[in-house]
Each structure stands twice: as C-alpha cells, then as structure tokens.
N, C-alpha and C. Protein backbone atom coordinates (compact mmCIF):
# COMPACT_ATOMS: atom_id res chain seq x y z
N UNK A 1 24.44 -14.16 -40.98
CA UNK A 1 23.75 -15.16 -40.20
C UNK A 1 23.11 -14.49 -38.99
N UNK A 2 21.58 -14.68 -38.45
CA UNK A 2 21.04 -14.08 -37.56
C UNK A 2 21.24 -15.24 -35.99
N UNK A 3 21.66 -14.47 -35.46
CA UNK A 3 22.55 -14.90 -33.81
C UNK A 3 21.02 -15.58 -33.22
N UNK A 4 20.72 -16.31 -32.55
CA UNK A 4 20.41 -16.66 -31.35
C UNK A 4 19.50 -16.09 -30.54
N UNK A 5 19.82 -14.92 -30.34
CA UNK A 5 19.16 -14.00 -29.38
C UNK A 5 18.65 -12.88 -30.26
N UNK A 6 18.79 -12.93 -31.41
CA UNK A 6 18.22 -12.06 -32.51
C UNK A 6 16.79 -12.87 -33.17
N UNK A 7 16.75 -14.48 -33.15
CA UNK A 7 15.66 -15.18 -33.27
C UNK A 7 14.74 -14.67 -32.20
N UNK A 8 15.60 -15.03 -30.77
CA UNK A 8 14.62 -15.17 -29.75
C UNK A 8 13.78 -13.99 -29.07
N UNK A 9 14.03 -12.75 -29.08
CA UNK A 9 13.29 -11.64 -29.43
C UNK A 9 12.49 -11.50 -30.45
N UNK A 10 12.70 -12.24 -31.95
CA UNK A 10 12.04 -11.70 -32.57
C UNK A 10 10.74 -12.87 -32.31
N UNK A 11 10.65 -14.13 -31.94
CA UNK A 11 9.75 -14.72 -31.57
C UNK A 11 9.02 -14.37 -30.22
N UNK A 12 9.30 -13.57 -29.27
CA UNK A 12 8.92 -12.87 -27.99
C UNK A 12 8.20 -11.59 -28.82
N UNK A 13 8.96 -10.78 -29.89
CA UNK A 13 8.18 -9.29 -30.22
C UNK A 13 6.41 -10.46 -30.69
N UNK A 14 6.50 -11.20 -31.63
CA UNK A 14 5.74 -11.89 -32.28
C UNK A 14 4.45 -12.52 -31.50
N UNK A 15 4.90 -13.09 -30.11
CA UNK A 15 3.90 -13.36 -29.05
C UNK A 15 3.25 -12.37 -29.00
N UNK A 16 3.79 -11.41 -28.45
CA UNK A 16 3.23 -10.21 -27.53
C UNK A 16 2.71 -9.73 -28.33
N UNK A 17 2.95 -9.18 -29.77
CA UNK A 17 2.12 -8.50 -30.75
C UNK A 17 1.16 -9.11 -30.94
N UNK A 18 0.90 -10.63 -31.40
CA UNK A 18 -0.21 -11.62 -31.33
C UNK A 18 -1.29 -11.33 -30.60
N UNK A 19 -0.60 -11.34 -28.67
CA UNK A 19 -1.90 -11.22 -27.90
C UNK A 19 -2.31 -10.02 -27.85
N UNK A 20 -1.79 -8.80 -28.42
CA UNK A 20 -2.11 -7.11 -28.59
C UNK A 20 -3.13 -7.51 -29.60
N UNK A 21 -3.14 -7.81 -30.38
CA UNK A 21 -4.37 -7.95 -31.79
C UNK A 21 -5.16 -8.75 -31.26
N UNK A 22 -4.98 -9.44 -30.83
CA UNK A 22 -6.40 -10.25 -30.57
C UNK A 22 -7.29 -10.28 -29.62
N UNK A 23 -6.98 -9.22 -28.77
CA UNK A 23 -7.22 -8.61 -27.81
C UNK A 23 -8.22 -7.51 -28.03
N UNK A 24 -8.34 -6.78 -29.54
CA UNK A 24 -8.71 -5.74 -29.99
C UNK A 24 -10.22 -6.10 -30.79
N UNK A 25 -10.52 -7.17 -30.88
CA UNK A 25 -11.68 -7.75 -30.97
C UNK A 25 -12.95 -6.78 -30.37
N UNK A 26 -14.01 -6.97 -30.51
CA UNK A 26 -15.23 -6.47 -29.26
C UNK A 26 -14.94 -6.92 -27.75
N UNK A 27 -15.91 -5.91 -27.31
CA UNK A 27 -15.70 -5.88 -25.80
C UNK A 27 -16.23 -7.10 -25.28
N UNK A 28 -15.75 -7.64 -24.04
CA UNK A 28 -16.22 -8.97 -23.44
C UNK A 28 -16.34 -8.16 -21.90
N UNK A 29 -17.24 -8.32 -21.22
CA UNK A 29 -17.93 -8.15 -20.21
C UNK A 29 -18.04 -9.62 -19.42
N UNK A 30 -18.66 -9.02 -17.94
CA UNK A 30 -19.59 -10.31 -17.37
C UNK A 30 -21.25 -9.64 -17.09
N UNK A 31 -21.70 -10.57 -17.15
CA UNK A 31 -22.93 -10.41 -17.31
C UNK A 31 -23.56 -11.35 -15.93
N UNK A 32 -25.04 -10.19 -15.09
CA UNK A 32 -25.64 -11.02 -14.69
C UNK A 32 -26.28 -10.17 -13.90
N UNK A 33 -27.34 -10.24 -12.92
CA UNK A 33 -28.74 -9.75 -12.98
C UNK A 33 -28.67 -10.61 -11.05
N UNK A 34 -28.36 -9.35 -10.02
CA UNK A 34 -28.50 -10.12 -8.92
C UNK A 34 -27.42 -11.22 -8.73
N UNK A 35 -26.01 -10.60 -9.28
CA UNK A 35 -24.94 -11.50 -9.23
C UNK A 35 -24.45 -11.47 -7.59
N UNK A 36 -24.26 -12.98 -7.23
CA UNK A 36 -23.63 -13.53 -5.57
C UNK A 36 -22.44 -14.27 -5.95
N UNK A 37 -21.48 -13.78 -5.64
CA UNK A 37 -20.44 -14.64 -5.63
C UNK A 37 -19.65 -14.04 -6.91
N UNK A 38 -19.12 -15.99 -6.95
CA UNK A 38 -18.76 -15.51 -8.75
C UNK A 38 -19.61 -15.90 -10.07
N UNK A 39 -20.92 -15.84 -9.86
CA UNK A 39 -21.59 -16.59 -10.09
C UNK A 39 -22.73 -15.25 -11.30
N UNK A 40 -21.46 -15.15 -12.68
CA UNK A 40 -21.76 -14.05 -13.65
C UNK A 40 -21.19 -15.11 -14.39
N UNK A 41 -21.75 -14.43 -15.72
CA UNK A 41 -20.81 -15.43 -17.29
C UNK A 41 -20.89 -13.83 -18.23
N UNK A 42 -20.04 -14.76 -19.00
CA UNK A 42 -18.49 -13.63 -19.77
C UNK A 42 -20.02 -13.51 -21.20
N UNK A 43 -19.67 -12.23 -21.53
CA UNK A 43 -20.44 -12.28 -22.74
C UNK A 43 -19.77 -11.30 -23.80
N UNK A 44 -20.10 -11.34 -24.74
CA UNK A 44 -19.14 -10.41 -26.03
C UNK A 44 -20.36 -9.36 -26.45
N UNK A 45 -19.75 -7.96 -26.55
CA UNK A 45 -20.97 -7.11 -26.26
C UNK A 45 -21.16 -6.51 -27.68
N UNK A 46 -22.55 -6.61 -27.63
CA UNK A 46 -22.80 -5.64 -28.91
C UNK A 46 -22.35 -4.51 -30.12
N UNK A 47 -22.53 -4.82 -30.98
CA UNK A 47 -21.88 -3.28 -31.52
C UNK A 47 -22.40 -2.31 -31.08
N UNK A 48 -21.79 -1.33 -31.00
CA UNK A 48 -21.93 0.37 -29.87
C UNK A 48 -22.25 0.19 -28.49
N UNK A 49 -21.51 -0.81 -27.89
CA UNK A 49 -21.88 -1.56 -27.12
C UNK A 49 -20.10 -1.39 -26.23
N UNK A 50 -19.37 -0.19 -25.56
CA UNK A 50 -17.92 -0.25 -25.43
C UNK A 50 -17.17 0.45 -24.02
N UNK A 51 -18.28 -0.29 -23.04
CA UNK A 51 -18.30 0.03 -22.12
C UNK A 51 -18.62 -1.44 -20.81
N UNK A 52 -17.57 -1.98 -19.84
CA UNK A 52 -18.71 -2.65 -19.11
C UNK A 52 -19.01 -1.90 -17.74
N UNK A 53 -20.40 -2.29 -17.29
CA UNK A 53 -20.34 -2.06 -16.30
C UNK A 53 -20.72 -2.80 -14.87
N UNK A 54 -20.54 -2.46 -13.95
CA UNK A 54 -20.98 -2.82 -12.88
C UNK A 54 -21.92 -2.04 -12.00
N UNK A 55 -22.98 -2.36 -11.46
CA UNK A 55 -23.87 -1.46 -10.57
C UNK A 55 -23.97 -2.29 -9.40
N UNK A 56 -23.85 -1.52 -8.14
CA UNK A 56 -24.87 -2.10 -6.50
C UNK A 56 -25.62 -1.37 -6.52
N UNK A 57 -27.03 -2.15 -6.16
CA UNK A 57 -27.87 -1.40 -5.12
C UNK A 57 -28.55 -2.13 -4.04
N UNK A 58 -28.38 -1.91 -2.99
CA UNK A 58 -29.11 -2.44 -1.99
C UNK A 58 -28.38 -3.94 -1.77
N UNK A 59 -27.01 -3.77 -2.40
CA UNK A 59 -26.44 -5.02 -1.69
C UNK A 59 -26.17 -6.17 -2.91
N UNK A 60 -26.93 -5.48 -4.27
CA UNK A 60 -27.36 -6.72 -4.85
C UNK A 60 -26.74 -5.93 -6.34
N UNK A 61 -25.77 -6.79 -6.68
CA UNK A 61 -24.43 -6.45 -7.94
C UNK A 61 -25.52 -6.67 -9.29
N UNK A 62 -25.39 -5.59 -10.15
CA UNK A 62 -25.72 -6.04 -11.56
C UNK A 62 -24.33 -6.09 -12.76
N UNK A 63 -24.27 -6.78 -13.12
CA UNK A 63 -23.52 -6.51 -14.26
C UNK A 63 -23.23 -6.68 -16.04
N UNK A 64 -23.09 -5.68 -16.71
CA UNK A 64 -23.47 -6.12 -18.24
C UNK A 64 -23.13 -5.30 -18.88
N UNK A 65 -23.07 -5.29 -20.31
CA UNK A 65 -22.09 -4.40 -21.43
C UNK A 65 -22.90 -3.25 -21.26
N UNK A 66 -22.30 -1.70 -21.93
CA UNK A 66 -23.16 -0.76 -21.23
C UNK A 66 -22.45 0.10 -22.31
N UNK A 67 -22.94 1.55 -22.61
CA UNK A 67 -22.49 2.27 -23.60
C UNK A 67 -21.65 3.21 -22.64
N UNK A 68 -20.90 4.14 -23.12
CA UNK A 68 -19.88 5.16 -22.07
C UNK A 68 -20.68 6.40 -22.01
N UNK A 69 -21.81 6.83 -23.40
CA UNK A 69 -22.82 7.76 -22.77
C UNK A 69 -23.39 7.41 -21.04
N UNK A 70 -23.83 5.97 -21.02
CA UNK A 70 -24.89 5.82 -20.05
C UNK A 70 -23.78 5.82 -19.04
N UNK A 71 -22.62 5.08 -18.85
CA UNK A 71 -21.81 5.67 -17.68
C UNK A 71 -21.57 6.64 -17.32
N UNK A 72 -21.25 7.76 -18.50
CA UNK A 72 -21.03 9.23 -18.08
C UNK A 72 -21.97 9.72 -17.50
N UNK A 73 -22.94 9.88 -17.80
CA UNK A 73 -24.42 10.25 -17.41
C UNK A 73 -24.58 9.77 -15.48
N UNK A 74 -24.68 8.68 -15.74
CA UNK A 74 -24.67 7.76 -14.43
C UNK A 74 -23.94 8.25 -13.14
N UNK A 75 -22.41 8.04 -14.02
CA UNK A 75 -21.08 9.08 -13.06
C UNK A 75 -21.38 10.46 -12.54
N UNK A 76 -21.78 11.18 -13.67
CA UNK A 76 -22.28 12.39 -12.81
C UNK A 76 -23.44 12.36 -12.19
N UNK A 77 -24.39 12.18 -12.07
CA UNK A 77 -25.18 11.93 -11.29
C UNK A 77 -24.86 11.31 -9.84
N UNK A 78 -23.92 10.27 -10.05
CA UNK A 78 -23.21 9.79 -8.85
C UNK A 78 -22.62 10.60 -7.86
N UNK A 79 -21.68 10.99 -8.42
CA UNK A 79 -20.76 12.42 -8.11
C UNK A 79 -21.36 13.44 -7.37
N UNK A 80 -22.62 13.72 -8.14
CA UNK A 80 -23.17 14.86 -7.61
C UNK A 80 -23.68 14.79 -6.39
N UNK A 81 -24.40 13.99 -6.44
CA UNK A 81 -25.52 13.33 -5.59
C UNK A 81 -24.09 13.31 -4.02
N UNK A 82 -22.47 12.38 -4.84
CA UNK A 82 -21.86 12.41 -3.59
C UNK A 82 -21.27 13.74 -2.80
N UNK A 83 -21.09 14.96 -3.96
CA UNK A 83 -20.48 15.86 -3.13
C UNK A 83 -22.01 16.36 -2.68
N UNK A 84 -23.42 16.66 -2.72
CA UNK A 84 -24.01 17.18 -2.29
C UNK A 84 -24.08 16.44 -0.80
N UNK A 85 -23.89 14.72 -0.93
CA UNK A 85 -23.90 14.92 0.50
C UNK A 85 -22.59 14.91 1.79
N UNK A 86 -21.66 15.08 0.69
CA UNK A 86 -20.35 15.52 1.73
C UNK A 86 -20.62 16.26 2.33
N UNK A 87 -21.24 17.55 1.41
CA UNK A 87 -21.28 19.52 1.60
C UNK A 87 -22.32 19.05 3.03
N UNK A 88 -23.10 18.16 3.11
CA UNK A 88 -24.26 18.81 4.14
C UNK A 88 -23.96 18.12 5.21
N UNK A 89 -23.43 16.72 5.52
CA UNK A 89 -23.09 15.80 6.29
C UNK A 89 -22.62 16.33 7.51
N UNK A 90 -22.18 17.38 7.42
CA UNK A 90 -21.59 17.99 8.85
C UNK A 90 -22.37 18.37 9.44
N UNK A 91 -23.84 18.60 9.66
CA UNK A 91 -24.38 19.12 10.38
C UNK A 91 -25.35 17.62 11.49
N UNK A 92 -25.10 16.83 10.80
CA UNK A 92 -25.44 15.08 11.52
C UNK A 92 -24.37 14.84 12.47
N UNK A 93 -24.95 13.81 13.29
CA UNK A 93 -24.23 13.10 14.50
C UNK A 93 -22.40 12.54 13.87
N UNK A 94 -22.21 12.32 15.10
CA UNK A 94 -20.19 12.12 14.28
C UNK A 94 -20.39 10.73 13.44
N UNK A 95 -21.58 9.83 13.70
CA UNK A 95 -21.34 8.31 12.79
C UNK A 95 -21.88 9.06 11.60
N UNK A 96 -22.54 9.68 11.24
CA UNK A 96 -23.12 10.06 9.83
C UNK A 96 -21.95 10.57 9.31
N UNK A 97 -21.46 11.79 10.34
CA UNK A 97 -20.02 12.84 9.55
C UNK A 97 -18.90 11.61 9.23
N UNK A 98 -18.88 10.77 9.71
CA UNK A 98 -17.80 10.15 9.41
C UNK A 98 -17.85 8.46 8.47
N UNK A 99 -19.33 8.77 8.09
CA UNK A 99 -19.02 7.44 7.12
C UNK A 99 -18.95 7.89 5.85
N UNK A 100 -18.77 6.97 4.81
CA UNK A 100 -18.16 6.72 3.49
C UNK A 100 -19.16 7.20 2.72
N UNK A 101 -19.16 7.83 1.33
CA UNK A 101 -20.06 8.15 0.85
C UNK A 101 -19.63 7.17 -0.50
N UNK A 102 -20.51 6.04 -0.65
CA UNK A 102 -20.57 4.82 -1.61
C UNK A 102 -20.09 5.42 -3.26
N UNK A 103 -19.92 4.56 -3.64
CA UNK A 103 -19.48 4.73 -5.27
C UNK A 103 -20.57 3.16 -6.07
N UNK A 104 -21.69 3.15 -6.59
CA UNK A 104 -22.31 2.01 -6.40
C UNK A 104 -22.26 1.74 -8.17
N UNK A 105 -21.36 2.75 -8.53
CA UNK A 105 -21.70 2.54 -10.09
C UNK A 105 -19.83 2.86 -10.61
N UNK A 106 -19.62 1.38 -11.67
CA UNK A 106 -18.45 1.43 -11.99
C UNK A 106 -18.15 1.15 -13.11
N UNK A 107 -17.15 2.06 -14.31
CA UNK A 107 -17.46 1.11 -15.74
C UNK A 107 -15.98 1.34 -15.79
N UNK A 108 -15.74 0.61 -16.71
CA UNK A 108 -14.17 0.25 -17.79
C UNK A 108 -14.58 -0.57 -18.60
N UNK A 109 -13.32 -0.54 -19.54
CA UNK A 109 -13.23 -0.61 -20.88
C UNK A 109 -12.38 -1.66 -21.20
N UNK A 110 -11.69 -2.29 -20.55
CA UNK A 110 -10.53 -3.46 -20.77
C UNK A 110 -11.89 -4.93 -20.82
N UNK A 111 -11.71 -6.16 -21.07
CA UNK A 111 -11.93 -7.12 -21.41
C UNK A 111 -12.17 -7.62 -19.71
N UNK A 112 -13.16 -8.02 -19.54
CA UNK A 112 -13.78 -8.73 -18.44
C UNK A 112 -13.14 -8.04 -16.73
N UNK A 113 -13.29 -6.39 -17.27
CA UNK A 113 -12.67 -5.69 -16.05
C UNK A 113 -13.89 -5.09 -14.57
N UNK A 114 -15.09 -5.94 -15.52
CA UNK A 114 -16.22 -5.56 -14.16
C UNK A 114 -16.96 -7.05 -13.44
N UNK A 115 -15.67 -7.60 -12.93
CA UNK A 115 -15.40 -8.48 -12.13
C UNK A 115 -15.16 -8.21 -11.22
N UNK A 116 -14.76 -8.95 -10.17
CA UNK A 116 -14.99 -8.79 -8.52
C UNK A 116 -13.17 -8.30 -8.45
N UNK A 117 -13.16 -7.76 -8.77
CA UNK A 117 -11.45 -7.30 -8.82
C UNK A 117 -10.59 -8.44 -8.54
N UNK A 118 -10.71 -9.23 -9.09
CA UNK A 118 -9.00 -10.09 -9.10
C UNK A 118 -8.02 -9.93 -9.88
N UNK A 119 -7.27 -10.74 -9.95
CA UNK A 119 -6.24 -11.03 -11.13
C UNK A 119 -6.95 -12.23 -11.69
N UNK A 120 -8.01 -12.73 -11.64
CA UNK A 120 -8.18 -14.19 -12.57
C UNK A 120 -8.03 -13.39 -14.33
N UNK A 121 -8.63 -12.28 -14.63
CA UNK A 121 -8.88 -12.06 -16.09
C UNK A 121 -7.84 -11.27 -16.53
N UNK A 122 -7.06 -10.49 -15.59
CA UNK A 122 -6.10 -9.85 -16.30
C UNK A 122 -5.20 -9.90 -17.32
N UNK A 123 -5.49 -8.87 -18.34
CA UNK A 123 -4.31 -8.69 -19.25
C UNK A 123 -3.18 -8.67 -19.32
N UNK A 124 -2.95 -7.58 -18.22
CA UNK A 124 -1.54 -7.54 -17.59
C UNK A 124 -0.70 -8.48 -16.83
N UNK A 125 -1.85 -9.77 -16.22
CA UNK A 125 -1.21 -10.85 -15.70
C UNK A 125 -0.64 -11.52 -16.59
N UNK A 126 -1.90 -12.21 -17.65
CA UNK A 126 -1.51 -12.94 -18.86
C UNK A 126 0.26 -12.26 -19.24
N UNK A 127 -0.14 -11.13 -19.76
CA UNK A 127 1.36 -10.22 -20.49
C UNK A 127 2.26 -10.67 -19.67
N UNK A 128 2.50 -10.20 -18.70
CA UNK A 128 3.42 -10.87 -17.56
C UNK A 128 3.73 -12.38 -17.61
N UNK A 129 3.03 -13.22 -17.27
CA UNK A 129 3.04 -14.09 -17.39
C UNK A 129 3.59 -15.13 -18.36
N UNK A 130 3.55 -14.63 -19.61
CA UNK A 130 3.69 -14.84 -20.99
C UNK A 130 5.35 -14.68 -20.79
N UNK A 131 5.77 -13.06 -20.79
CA UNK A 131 6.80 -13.07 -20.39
C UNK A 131 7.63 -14.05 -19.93
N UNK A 132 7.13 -14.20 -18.35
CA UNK A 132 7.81 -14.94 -17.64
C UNK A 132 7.97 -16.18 -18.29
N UNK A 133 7.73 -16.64 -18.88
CA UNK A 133 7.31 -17.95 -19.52
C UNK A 133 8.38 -18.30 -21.12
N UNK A 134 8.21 -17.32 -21.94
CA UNK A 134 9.06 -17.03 -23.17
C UNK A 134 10.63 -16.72 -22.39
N UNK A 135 10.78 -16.14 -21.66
CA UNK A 135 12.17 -15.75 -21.28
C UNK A 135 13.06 -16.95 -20.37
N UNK A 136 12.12 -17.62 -19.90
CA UNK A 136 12.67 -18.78 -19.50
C UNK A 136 12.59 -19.96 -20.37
N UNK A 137 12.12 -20.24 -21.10
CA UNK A 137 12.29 -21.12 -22.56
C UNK A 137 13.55 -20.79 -23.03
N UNK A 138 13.80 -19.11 -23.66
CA UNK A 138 15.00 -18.76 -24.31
C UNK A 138 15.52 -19.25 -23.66
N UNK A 139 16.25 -19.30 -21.97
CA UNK A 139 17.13 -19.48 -21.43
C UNK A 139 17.66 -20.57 -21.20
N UNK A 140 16.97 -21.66 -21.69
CA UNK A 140 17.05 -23.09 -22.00
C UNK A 140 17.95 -23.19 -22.98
C-alpha cells in the first residue's frame, strides 16, 4: 500500500515537471517600439528567433525577440566602445572620471525576461510559489 506522503510528492514531482515542459515551448518576449512605462505586450517569437532583447537610446526603451548572433555582435561592440572609454576618461574633469559608463543593450533567454525587472513574470516566483502552495495543501 503506497503511504500518504508517497502520493503527495509524487503529485508535487508531477506539478513541477508539468510547469518544466511547458515552459519549453518558443520564446515569449515583450515587444514594443518607444516603450514608457509598462506599456509593451508579450509576443511568442519566431522560429530562429531565441533571444529577447532590450535596447535604450536616448532615454527611449525598445524591446523585441532578437537572435543571440545579433546580441553577441551588439555586446561586443558595447563592451568595447565601454572599455575604450574607461581607458581614456582619466584625462577629463573629476564629473566625467567619475560617471557610469551605460550598458544600453540587454538580452536573455528565459520567457518574458526583458521587462522592467520585476518579479511580475518570473519563473522562479511562479516555482516558488507553486511550492508554497502544494506543500500547504499536503499539510491539510
């Protein structure tokens, strides 16, 4: 006879494996062109299409599915562009030597991760969450 707590794990392994697969679908991005606020929508990205990204320029957010060539590419260029002006920055006034040198280009690969950084889309919240949720049922 299977105990109790031998069900109730195996209906917890069964969740969690569930939301692992279905999760593995195509990439979902946000999308939008001069995004203010939160004011982007979720889109499911193309085939060869496994990358999202996010860009600033001039203040003004783009965001949309993107390939990991064009990020890599992008990244270094970024990079470069930032250590060339670390290397020279010292020879400017102390506000130049001492400000930030921007990062205006950002990609990942998880499901609606080029958002304004919250927890609203997280995976790991959901997972958690789920958790929290199944383990207090069992305990009923």
């Amino acid at each position: 006879m299977v105990s109790r707590t031998g069900i109730n794990l195996a209906i917890v392994a069964t969740i969690l494996l569930a939301m692992m697969v279905s999760d593995s679908q195509a990439l979902k991005c946000y999308e939008c062109s001069s995004c203010e606020g939160d004011n982007y929508e979720a889109e499911t990205c193309d085939d060869g299409y496994d990358t999202c990204m996010k860009v600033t320029v001039n203040s003004v957010t783009y965001r949309s599915c993107s390939k990991q060539e064009a990020c890599a590419a992008g990244k270094f260029v970024q990079d470069s562009i930032s250590s060339a002006w670390d290397a020279i920055k010292g020879v400017f006034n102390d506000n130049i030597q001492n400000s930030e040198t921007s990062k205006p280009m950002e990609c990942c690969t998880s499901n609606y991760c080029n958002n304004t950084n919250n927890l609203r889309d997280s995976p790991l919240l959901l997972l958690i969450l789920t958790a929290i949720t199944v383990t207090m049922w069992i305990k009923t």
